[in-house]
Each structure stands twice: as structure tokens, then as C-alpha cells.
N, C-alpha and C. Protein backbone atom coordinates (compact mmCIF):
# COMPACT_ATOMS: atom_id res chain seq x y z
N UNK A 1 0.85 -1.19 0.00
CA UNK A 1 0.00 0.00 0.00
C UNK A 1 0.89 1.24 0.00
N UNK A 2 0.43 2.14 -0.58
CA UNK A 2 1.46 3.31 -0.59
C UNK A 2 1.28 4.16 0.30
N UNK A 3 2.17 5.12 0.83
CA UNK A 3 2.50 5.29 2.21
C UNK A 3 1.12 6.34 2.47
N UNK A 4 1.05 6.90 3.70
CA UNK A 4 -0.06 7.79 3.95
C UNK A 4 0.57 9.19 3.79
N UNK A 5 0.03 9.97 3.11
CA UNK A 5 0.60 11.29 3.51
C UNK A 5 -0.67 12.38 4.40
N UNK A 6 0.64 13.03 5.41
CA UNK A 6 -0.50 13.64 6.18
C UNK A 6 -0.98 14.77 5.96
N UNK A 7 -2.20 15.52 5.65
CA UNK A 7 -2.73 16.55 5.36
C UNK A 7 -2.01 17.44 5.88
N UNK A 8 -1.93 18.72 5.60
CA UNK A 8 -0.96 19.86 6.31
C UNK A 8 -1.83 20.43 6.61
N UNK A 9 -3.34 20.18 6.76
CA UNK A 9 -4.59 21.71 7.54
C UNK A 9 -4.79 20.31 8.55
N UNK A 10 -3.88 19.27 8.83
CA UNK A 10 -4.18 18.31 10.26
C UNK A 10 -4.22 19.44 11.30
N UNK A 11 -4.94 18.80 12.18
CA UNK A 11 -5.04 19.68 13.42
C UNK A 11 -4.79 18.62 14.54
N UNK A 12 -3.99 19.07 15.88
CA UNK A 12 -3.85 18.57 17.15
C UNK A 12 -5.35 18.87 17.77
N UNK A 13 -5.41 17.84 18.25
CA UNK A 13 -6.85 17.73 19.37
C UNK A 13 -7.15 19.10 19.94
N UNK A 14 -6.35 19.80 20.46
CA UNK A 14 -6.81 20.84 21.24
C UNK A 14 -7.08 22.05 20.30
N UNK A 15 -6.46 21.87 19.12
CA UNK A 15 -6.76 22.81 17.60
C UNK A 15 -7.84 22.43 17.36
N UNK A 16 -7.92 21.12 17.19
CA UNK A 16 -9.46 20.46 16.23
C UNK A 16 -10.78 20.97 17.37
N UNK A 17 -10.61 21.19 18.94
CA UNK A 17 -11.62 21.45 19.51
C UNK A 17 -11.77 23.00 19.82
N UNK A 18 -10.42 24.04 19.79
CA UNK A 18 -11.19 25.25 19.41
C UNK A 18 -11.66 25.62 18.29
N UNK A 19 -11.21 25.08 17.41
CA UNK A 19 -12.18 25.30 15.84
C UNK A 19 -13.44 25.05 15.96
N UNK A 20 -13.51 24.07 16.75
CA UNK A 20 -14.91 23.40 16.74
C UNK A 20 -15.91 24.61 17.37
N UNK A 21 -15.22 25.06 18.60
CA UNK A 21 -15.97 26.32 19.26
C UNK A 21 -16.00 27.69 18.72
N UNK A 22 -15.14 27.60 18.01
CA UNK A 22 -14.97 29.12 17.09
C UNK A 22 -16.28 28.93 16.16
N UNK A 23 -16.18 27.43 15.28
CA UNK A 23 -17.59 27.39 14.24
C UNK A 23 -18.89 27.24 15.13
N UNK A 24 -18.82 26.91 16.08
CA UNK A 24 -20.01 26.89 16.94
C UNK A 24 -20.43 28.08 17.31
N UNK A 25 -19.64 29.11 17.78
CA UNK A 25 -20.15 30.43 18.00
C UNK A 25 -20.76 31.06 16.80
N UNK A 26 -20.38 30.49 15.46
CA UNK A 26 -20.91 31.16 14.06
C UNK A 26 -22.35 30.57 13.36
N UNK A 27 -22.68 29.58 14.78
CA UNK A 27 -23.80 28.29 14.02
C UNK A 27 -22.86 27.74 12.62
N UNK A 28 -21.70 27.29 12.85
CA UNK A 28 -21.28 26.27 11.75
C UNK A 28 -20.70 24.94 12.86
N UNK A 29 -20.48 24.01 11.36
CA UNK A 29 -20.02 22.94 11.49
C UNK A 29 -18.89 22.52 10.52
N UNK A 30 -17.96 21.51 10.80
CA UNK A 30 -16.98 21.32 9.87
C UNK A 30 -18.11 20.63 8.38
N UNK A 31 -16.64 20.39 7.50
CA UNK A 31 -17.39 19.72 6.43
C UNK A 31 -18.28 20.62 5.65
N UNK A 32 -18.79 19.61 4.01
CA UNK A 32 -19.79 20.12 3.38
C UNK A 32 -21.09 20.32 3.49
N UNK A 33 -21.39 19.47 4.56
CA UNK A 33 -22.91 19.72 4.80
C UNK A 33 -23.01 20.54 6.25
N UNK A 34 -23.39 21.42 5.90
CA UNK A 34 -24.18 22.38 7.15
C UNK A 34 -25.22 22.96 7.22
N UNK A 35 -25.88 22.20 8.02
CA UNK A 35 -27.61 22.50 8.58
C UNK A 35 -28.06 22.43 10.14
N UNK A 36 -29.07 23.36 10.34
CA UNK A 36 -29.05 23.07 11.64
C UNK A 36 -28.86 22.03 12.69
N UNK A 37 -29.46 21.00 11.32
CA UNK A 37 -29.08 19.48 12.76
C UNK A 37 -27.45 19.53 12.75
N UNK A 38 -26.71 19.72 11.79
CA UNK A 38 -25.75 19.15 12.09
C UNK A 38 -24.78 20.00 13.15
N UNK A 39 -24.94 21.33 13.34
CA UNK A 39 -24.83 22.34 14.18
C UNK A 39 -25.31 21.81 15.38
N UNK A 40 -26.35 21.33 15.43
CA UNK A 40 -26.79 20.29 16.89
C UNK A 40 -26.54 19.92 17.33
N UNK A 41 -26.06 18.23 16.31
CA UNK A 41 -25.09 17.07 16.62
C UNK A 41 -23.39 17.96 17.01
N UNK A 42 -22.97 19.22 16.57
CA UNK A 42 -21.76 19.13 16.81
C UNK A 42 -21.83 19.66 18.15
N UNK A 43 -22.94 20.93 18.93
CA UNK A 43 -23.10 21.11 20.36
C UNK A 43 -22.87 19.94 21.04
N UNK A 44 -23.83 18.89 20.58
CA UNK A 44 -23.71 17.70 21.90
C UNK A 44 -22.44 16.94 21.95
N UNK A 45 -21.73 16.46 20.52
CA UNK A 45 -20.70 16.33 20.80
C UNK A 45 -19.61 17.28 21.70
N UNK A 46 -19.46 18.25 21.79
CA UNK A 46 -18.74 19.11 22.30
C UNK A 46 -18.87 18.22 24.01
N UNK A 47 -20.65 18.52 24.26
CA UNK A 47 -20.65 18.15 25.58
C UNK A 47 -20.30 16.96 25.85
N UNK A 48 -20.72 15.90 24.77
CA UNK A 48 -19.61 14.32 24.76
C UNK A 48 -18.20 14.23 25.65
N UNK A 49 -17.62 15.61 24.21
CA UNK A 49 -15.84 15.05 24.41
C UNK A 49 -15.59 15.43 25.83
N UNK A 50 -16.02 16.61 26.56
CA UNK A 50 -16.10 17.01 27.39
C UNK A 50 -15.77 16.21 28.53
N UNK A 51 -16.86 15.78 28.73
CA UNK A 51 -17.33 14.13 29.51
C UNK A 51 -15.93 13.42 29.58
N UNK A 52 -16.62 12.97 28.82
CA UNK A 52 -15.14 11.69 28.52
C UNK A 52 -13.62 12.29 28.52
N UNK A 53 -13.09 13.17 28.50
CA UNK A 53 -11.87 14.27 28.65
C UNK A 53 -11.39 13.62 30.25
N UNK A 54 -13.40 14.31 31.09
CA UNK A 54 -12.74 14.02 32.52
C UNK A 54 -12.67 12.29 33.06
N UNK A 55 -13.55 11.49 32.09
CA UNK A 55 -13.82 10.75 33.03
C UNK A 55 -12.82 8.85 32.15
N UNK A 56 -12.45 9.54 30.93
CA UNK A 56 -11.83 7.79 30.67
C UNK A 56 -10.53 7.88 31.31
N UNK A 57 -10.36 6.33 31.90
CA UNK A 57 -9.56 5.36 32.35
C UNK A 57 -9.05 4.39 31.42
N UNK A 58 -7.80 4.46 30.97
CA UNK A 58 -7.30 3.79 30.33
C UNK A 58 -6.43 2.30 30.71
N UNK A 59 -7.06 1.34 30.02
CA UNK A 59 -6.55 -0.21 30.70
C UNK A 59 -5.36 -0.37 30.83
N UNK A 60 -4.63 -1.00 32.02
CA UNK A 60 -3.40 -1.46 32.01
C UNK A 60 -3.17 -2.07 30.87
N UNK A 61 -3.11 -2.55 30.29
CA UNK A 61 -2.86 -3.57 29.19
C UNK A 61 -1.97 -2.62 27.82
N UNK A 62 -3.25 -1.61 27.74
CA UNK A 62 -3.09 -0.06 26.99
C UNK A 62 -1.86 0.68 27.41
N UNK A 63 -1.90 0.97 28.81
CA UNK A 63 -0.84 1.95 28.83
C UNK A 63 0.56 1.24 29.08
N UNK A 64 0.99 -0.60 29.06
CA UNK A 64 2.14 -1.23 28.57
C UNK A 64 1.93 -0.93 27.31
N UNK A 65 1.32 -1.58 26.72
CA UNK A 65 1.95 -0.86 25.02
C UNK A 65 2.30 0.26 24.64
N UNK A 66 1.75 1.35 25.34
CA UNK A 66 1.90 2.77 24.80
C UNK A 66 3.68 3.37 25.36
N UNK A 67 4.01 2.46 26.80
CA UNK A 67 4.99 2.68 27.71
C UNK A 67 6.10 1.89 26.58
N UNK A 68 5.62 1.23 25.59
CA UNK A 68 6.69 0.18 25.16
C UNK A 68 6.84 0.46 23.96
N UNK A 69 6.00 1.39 23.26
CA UNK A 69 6.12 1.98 21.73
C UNK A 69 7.66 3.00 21.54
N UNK A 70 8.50 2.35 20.49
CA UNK A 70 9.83 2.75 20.08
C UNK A 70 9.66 3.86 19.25
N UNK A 71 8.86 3.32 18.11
CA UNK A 71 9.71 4.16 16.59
C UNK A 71 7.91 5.24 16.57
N UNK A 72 8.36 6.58 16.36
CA UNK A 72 7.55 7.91 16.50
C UNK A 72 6.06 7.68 15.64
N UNK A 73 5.13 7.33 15.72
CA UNK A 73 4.18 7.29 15.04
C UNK A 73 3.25 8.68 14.71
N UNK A 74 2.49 8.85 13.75
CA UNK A 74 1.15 10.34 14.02
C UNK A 74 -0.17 9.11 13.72
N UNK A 75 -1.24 8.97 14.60
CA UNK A 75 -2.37 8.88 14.46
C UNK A 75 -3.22 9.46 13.74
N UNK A 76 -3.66 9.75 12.89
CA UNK A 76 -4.41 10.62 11.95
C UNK A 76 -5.62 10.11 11.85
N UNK A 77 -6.83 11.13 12.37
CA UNK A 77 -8.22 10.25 12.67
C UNK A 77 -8.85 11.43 11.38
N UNK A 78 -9.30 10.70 10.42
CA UNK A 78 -10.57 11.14 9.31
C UNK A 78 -11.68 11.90 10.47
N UNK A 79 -12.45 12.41 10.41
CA UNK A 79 -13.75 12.94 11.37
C UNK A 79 -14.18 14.13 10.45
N UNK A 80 -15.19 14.39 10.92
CA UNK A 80 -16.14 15.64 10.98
C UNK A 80 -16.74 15.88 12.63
N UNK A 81 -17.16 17.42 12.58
CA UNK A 81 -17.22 17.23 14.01
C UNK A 81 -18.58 17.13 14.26
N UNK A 82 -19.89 17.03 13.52
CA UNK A 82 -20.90 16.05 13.88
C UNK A 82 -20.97 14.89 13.90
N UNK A 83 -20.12 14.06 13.71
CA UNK A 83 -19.96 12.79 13.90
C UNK A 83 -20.18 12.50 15.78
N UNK A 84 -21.27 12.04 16.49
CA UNK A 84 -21.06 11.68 17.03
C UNK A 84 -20.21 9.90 17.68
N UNK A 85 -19.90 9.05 16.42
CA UNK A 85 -19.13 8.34 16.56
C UNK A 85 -17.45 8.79 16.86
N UNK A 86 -17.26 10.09 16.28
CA UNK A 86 -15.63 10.90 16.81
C UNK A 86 -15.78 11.58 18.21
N UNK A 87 -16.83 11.90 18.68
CA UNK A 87 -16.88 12.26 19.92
C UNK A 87 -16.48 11.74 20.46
N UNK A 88 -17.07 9.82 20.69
CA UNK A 88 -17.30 8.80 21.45
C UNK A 88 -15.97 8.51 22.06
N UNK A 89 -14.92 8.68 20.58
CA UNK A 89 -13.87 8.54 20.31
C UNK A 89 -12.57 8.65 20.63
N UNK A 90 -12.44 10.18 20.02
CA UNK A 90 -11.32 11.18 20.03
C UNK A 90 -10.62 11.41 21.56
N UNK A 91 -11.15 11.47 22.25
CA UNK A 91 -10.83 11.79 23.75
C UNK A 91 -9.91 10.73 23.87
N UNK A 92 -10.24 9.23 23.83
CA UNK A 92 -9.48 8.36 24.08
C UNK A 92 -7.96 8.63 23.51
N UNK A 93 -8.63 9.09 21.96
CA UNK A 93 -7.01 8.27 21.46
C UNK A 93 -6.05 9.98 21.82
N UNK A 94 -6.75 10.84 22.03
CA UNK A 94 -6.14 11.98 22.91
C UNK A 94 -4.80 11.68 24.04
N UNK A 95 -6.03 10.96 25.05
CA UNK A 95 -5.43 10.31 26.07
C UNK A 95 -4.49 9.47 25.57
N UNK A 96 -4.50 8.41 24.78
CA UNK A 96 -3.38 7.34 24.48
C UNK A 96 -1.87 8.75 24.17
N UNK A 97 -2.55 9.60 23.65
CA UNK A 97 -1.02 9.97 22.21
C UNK A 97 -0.61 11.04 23.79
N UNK A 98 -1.13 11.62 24.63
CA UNK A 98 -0.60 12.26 25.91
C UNK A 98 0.21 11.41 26.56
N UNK A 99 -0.19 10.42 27.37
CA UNK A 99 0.47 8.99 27.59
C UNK A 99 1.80 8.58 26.79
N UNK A 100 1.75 8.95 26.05
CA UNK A 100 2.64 8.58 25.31
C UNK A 100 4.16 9.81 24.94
N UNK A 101 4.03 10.73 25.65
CA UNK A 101 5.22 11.61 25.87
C UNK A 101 5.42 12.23 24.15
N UNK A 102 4.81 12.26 23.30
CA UNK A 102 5.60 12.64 21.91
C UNK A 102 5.69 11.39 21.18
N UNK A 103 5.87 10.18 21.42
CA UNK A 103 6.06 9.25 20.71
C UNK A 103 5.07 8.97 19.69
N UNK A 104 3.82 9.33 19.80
CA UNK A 104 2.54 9.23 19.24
C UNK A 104 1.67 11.20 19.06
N UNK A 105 1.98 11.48 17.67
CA UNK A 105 0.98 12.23 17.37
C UNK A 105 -0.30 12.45 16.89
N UNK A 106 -1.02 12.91 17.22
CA UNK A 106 -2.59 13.08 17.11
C UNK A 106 -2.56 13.76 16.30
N UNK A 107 -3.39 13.75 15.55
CA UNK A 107 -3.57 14.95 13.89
C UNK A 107 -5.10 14.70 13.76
N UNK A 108 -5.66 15.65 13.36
CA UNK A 108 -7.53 14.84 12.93
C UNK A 108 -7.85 15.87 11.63
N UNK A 109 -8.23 15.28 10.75
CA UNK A 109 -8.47 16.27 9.53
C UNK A 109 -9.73 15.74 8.75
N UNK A 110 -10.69 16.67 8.22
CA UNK A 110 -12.30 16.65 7.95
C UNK A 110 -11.78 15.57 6.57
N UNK A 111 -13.05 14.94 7.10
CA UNK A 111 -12.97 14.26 5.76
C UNK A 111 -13.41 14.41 4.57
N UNK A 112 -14.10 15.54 4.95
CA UNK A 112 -14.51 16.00 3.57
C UNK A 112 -14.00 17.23 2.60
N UNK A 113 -12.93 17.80 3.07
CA UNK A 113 -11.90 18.07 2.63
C UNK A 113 -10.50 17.14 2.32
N UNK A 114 -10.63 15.96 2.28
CA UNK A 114 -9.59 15.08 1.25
C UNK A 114 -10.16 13.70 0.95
N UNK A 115 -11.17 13.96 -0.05
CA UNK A 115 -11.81 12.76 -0.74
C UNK A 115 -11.05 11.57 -0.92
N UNK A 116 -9.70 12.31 -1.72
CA UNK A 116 -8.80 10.47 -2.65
C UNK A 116 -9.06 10.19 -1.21
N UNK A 117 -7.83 10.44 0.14
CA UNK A 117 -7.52 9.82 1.24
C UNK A 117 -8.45 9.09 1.82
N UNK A 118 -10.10 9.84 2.12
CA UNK A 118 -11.02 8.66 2.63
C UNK A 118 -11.12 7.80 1.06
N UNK A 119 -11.37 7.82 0.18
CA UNK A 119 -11.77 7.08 -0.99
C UNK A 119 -10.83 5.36 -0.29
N UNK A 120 -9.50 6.24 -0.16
CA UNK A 120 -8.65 4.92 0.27
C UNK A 120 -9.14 3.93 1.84
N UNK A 121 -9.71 4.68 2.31
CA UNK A 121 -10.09 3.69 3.70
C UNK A 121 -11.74 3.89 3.78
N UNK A 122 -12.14 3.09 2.78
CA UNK A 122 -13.88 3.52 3.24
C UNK A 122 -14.04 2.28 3.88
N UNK A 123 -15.26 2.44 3.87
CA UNK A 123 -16.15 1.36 5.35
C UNK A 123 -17.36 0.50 4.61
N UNK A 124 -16.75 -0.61 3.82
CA UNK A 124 -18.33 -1.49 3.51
C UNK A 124 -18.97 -0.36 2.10
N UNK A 125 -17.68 0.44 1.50
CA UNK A 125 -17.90 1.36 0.72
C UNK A 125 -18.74 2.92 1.26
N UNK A 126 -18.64 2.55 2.14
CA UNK A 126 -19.50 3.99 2.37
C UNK A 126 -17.95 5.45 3.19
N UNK A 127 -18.21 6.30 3.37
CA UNK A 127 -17.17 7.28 3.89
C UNK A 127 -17.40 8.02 5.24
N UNK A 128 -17.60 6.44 5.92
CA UNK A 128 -17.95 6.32 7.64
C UNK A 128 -16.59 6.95 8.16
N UNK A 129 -16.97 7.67 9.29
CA UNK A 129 -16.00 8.30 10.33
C UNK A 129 -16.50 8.04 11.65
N UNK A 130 -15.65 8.15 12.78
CA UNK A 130 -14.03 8.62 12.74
C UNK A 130 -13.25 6.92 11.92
N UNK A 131 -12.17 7.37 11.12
CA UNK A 131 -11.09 6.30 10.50
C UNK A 131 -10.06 6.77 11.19
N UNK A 132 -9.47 5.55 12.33
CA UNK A 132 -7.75 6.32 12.32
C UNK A 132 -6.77 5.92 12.10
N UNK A 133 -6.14 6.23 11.63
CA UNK A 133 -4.98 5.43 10.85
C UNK A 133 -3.40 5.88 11.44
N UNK A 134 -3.40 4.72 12.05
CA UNK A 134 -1.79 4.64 13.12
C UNK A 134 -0.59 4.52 11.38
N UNK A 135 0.25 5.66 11.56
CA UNK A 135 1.56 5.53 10.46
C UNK A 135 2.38 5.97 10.97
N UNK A 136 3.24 4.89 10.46
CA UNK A 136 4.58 4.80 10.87
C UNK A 136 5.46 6.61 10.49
N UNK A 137 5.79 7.13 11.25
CA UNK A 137 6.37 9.35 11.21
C UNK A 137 7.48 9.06 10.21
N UNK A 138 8.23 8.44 10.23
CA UNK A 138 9.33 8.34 9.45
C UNK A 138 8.82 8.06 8.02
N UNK A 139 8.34 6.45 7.70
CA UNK A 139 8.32 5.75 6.26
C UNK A 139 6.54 6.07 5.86
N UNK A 140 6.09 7.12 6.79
CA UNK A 140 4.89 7.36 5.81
C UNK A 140 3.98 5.54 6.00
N UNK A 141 4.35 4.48 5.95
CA UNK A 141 3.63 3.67 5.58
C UNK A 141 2.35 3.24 6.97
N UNK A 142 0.97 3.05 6.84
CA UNK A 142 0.05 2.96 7.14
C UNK A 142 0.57 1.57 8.39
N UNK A 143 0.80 1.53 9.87
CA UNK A 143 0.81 0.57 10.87
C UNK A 143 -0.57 -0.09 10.76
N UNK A 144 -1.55 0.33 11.19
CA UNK A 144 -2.86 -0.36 11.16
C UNK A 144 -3.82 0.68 11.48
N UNK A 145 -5.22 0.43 10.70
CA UNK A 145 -6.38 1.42 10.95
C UNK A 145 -7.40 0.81 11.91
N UNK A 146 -8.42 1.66 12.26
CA UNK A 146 -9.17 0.78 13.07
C UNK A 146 -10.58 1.87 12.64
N UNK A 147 -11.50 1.90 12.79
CA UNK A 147 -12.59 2.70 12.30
C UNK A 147 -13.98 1.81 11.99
N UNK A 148 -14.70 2.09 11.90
CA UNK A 148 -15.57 4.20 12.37
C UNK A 148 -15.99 3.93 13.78
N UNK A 149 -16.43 2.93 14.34
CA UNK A 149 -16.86 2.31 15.67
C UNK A 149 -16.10 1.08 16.06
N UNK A 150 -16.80 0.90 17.48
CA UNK A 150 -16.48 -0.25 17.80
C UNK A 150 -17.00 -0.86 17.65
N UNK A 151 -16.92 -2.72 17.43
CA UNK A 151 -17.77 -3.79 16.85
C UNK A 151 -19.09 -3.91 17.59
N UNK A 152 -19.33 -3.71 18.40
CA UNK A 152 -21.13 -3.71 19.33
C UNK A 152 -21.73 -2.54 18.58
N UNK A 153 -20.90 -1.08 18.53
CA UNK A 153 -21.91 0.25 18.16
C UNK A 153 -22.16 -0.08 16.14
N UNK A 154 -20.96 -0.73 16.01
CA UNK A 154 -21.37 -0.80 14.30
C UNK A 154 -22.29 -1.81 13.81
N UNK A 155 -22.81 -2.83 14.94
CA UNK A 155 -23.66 -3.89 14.86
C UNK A 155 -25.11 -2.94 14.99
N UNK A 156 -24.86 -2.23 15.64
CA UNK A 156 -26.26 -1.31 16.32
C UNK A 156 -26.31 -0.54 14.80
N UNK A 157 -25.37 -0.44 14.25
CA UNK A 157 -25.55 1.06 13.00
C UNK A 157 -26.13 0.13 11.88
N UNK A 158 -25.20 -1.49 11.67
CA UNK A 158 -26.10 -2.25 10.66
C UNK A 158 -27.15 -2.78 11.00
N UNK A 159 -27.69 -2.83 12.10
CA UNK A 159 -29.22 -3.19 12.32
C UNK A 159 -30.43 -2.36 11.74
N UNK A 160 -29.90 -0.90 12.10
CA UNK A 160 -30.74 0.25 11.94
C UNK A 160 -30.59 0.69 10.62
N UNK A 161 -29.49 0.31 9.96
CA UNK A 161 -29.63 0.95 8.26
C UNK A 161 -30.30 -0.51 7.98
N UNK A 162 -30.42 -1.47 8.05
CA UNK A 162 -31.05 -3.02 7.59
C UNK A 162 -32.81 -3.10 7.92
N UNK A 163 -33.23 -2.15 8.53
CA UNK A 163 -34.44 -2.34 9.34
C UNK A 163 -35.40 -1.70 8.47
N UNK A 164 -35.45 -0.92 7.01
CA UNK A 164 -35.94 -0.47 6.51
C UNK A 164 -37.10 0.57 7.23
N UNK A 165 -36.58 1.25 7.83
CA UNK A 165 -37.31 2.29 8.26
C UNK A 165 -37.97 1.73 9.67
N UNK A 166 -37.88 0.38 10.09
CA UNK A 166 -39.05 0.11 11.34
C UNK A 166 -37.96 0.48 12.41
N UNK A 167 -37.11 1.00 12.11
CA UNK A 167 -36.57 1.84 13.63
C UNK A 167 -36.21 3.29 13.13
N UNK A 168 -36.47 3.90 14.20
CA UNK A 168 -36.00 5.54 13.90
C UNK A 168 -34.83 6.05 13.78
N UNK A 169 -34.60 7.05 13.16
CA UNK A 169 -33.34 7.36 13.53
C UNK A 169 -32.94 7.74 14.91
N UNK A 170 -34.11 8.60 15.55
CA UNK A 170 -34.09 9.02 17.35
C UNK A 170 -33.54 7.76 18.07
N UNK A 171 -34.62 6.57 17.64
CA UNK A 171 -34.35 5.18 18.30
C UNK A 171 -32.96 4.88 18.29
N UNK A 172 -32.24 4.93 17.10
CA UNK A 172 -31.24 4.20 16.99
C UNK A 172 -30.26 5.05 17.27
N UNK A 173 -30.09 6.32 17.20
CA UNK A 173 -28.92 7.05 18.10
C UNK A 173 -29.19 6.96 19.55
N UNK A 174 -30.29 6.91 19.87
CA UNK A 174 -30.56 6.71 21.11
C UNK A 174 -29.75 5.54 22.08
N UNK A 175 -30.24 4.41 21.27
CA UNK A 175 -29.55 3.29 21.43
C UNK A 175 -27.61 3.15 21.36
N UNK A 176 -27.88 3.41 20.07
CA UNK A 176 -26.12 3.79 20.04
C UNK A 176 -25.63 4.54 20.94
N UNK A 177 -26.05 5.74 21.38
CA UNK A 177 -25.33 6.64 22.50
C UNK A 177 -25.27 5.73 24.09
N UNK A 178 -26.59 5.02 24.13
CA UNK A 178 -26.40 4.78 25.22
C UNK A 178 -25.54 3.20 25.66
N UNK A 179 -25.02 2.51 24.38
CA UNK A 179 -23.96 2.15 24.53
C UNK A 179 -22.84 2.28 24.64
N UNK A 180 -22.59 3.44 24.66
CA UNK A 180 -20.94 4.36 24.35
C UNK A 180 -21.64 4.14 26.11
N UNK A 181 -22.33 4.88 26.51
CA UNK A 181 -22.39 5.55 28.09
C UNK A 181 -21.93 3.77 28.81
N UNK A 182 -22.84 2.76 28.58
CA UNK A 182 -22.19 1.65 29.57
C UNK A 182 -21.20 1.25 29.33
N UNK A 183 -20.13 1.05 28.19
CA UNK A 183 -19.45 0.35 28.34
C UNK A 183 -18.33 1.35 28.52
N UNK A 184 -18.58 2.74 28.36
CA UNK A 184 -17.56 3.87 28.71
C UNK A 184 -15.58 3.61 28.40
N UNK A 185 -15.88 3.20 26.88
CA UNK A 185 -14.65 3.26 26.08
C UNK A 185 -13.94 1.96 26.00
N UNK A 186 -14.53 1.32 26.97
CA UNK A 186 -13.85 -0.52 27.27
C UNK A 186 -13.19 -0.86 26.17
N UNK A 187 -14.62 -1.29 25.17
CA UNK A 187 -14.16 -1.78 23.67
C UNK A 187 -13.66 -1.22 23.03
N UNK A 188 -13.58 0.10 22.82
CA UNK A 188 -12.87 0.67 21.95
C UNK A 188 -11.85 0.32 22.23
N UNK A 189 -10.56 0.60 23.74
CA UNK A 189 -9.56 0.39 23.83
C UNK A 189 -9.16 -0.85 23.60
N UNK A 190 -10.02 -2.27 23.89
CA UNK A 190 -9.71 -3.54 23.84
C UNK A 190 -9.22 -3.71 22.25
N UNK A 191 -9.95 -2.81 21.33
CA UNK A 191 -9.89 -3.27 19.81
C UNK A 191 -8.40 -2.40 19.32
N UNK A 192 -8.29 -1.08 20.35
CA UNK A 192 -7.11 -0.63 19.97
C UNK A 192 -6.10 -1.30 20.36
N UNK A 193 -6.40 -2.18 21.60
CA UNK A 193 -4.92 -3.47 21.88
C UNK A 193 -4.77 -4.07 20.52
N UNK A 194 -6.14 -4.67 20.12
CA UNK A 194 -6.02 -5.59 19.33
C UNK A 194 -5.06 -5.74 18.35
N UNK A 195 -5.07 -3.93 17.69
CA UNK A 195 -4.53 -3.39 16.35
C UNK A 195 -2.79 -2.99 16.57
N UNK A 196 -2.68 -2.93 17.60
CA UNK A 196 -1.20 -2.28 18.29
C UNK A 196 -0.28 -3.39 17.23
């Protein structure tokens, strides 16, 4: 596969979340589509990342690997910031690349400002987010991706696109959110062992 190159409008987490508040004070949202819902979805995310900022705990298991990572990696997570699947998210792998002294950089760049790049990591063909893609800082080449959810919330997302309309959309974010709330990042990190 040929190597990843990283966008140069990447933003560090704490960039990607005052932008977020700068377009929020303007009623915008990242990306091409902007409408009030999605101005919505990006408020509550805000109050999401928030949350989760103060409250994830990261597994022993997690912070040996992160204590044991050598050669300099950048994380580069695809998102938009109505995505509430990057909300769910981002905080964590925040936390991992802090943890990690410099060895691991965080970058997050809209995906809808660099088409080829998602074109290259879509999801079941579709241009699902958050995608993040661990690459190697030096050789450019792609370590491993992991994206858009974790395997329970993307079971919940193919139920509800499969259901032909007999569940709502209310229903099914409903549902989805309130799996992020119990299992409060577990799986995600277990799947980020997985990929290490």
C-alpha cells in the first residue's frame, strides 16, 4: 500500500476542539454539509468530548503498550465534528497519544476536505467516520487502521440501516449513545490493543 501522507490543515486535538468552538459560536459545522441538525449534533458532541476528557480510564494492558512503543508514530483520525461516533472517540485516542510523551501524534483532519484519502479507507464502501490510521512518522507507511466504531456500536448502525425504516433514527442514536455511556470506552480500547 502506498504510504499515507498527512494533510498539512491536520489539526492537534486541542486545535481540532477550538475550531470546533470558534464554528459553533458562528452556528457552523466542519465539512460540506451544514444544517441546523448538524450544528446540533456538533453542540452535543462538544458536551460528549467534554465528559469523557474528565472521566476515561485507560486499561493497564493499553498503557504497557503505549509505555513500550519505540519508533515515533502520528495517528491521523478522518472525522467531521458532527460525527457523534468521533466524539465517542477522540478523547481516548487523545489520552493514548498524551500517555505517550511525543512518541505518538494526534492529527484529525475533515474528511470531507480530502476525498482520494477517505476514498482509500472507506467502510463497507460507504465514507464512515471517525477512521484512524496509526503511520509509521518516518516511512509514511500505514501501521494499522481501526474505524468508524467499535464492533457492538457498528452492529447497532447495521441493524438500523437493515431495518428499513421500522426503527427511527431518534431510536437508533438513542440506542447507540447509550452504549458508548455503559461500556464507557472498554471496547474501543480492547480493539485498539487488538490493532497495536
Amino acid at each position: 500500500m502506498e504510504p499515507v501522507t498527512i494533510p498539512s490543515d491536520a489539526l492537534s486535538y486541542s486545535d481540532y476542539r477550538s475550531l470546533i468552538k470558534k464554528l459553533l459560536s458562528k452556528n457552523l459545522t466542519t465539512g460540506n454539509t451544514v444544517t441546523e441538525s448538524y450544528v446540533e449534533f456538533t453542540r452535543l458532541n462538544e458536551y460528549r468530548m467534554d465528559r469523557l476528557e474528565n472521566k476515561v480510564e485507560l486499561k493497564e494492558e493499553l498503557v504497557q503498550k503505549v509505555s513500550q512503543l519505540q519508533r515515533p508514530e502520528v495517528w491521523l483520525v478522518l472525522s467531521e465534528a458532527w460525527c457523534g461516533d468521533s466524539a465517542q472517540t477522540l478523547p481516548v485516542f487523545d489520552k493514548i497519544a498524551r500517555l505517550s510523551s511525543g512518541t505518538i501524534q494526534l492529527l484529525i483532519t475533515g474528511r470531507d476536505n480530502h476525498p482520494e484519502l477517505m476514498k482509500r479507507f472507506l467502510t463497507d464502501g460507504s465514507r464512515s467516520v471517525p477512521v484512524l490510521l496509526r503511520v509509521n512518522k518516518q516511512s509514511g507507511q500505514l501501521i494499522s487502521r481501526w474505524g468508524p466504531r467499535p464492533k457492538p456500536a457498528q452492529e447497532i448502525m447495521l441493524k438500523w440501516k437493515h431495518a428499513d425504516g421500522a426503527i427511527s433514527k431518534e431510536d437508533f442514536q438513542k440506542e447507540l449513545h447509550l452504549w458508548y455511556a455503559v461500556d464507557q470506552t472498554m471496547t474501543l480500547q480492547k480493539e485498539l490493543i487488538e490493532i497495536w
